[in-house]
C-alpha atoms as a PDB file:
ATOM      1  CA  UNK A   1       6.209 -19.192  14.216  1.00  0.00           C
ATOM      2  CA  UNK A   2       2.588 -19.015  12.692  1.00  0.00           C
ATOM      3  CA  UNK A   3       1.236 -22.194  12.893  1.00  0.00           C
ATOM      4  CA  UNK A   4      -1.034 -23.485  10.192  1.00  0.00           C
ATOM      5  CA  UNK A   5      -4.651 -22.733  11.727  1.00  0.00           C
ATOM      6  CA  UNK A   6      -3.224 -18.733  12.223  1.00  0.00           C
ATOM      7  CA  UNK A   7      -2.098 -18.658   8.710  1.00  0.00           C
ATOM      8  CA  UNK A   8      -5.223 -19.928   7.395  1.00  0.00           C
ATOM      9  CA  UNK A   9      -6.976 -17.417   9.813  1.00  0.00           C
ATOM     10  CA  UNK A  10      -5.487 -14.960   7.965  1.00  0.00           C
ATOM     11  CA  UNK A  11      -6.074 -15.713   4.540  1.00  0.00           C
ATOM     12  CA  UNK A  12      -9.683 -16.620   5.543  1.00  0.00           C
ATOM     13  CA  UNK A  13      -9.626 -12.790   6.804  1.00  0.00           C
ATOM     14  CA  UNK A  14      -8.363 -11.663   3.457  1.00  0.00           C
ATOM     15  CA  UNK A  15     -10.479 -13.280   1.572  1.00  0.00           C
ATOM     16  CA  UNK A  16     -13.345 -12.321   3.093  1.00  0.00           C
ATOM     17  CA  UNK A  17     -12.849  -8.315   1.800  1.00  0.00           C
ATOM     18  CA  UNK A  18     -14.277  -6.294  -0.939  1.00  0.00           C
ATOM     19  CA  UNK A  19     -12.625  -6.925  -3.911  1.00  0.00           C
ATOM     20  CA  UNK A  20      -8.888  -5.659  -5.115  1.00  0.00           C
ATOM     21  CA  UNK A  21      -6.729  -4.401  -5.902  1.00  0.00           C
ATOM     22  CA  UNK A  22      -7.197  -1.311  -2.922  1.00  0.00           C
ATOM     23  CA  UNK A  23      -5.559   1.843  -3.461  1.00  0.00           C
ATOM     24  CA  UNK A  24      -5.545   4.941  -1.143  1.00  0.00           C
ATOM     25  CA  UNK A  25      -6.499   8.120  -2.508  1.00  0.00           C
ATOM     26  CA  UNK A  26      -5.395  10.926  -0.267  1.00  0.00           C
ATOM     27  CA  UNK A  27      -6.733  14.646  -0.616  1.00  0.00           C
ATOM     28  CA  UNK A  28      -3.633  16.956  -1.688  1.00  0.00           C
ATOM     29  CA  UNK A  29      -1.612  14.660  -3.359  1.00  0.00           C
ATOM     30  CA  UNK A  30      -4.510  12.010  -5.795  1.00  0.00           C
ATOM     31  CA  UNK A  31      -7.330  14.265  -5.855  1.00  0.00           C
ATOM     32  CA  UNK A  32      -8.602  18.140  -5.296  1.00  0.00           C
ATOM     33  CA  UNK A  33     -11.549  18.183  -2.960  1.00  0.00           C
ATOM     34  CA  UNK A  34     -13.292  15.661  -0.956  1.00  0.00           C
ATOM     35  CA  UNK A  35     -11.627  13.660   1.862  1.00  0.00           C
ATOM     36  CA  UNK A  36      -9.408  10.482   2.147  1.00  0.00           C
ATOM     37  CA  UNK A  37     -10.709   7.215   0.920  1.00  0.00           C
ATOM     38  CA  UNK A  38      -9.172   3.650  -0.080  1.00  0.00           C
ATOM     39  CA  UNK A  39     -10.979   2.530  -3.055  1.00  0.00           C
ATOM     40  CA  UNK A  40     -11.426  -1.289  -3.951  1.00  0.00           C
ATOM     41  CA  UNK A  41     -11.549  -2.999  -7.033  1.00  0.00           C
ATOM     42  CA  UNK A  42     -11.662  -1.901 -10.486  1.00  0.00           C
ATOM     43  CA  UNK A  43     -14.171  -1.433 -13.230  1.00  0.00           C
ATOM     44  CA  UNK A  44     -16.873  -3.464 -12.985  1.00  0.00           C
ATOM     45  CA  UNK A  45     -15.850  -5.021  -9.853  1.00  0.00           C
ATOM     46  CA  UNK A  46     -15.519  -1.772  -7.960  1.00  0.00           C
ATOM     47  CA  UNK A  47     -16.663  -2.354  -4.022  1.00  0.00           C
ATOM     48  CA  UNK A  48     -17.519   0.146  -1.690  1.00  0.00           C
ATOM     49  CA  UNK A  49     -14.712   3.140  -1.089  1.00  0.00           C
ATOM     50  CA  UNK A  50     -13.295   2.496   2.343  1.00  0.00           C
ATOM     51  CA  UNK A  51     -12.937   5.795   4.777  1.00  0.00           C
ATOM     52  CA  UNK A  52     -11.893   6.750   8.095  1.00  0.00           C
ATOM     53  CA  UNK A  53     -11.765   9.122  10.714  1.00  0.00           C
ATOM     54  CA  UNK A  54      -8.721   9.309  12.779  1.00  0.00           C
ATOM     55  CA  UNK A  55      -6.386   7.639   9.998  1.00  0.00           C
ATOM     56  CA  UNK A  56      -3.204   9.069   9.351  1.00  0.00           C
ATOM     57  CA  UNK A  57      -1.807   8.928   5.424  1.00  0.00           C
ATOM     58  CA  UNK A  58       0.565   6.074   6.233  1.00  0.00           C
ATOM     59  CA  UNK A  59      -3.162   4.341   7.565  1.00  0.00           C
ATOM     60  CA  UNK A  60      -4.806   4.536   4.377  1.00  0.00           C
ATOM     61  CA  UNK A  61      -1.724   3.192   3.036  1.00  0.00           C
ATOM     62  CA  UNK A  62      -0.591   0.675   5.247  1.00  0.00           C
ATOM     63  CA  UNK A  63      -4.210  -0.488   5.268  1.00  0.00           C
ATOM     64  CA  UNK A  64      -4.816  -0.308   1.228  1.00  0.00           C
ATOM     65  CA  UNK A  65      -1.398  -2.362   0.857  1.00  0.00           C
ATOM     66  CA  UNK A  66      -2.545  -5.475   3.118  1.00  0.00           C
ATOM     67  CA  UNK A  67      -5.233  -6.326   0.133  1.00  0.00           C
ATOM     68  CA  UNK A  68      -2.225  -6.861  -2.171  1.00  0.00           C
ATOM     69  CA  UNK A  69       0.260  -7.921   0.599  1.00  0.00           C
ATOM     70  CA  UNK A  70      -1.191 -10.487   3.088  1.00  0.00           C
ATOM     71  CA  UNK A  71      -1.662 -12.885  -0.104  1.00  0.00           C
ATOM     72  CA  UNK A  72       1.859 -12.331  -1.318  1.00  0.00           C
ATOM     73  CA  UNK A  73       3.023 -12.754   2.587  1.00  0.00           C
ATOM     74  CA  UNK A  74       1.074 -16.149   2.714  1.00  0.00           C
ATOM     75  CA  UNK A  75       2.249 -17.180  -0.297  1.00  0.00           C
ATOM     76  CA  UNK A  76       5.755 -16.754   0.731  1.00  0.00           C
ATOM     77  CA  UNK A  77       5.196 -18.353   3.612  1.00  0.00           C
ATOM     78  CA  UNK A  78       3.809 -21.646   2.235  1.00  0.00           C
ATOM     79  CA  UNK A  79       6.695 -21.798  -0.718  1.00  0.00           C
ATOM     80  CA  UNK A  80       9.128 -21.198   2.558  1.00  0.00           C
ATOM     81  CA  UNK A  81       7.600 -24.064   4.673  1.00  0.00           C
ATOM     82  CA  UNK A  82       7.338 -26.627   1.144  1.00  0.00           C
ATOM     83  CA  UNK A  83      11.111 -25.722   0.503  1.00  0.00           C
ATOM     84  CA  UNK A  84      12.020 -26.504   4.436  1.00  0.00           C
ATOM     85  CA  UNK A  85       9.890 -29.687   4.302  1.00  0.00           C
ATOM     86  CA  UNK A  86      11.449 -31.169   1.131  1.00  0.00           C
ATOM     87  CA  UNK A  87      15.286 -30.376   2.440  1.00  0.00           C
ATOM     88  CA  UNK A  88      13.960 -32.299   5.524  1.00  0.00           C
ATOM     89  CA  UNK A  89      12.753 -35.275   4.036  1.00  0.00           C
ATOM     90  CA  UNK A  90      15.619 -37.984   3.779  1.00  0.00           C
END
């Protein structure tokens, strides 16, 4: 079980990253020419595209998800533990 200093850890890690949302572009299937690149934000709060060497496609996409998952994951997780303490309390 996480314990509250990890899960904090790991929203602390989150929310220390270029703005989102993060989407992965991949050459072939989002765009013609150039390489493989996660961009961040939108609009006027675009960040800095994100790319790798060595990444496969399910990289870019595991790794463009986490920006919009970790914080629903954490989220979860605190409703979860709120739910279990209240059906605990007498």
């Amino acid at each position: 079980m996480l314990t509250e200093k990890e899960l904090v850890d790991i929203e602390t890690r989150a929310n220390q990253t270029q703005n989102g949302p993060w989407k992965a572009y991949i050459e072939g299937r989002d765009h013609e020419s150039g390489s493989n690149f996660i961009m961040t934000g939108v609009e006027e709060n675009r960040g800095e595209d994100i790319e790798m060497i060595g990444a496969t496609i399910a990289d870019y996409e595991f790794i463009a998800n986490a920006k919009q998952d970790i914080p629903k994951l954490t989220a979860q997780i605190r409703e979860l533990r709120r739910k279990l303490e209240k059906k605990a309390l007498p």
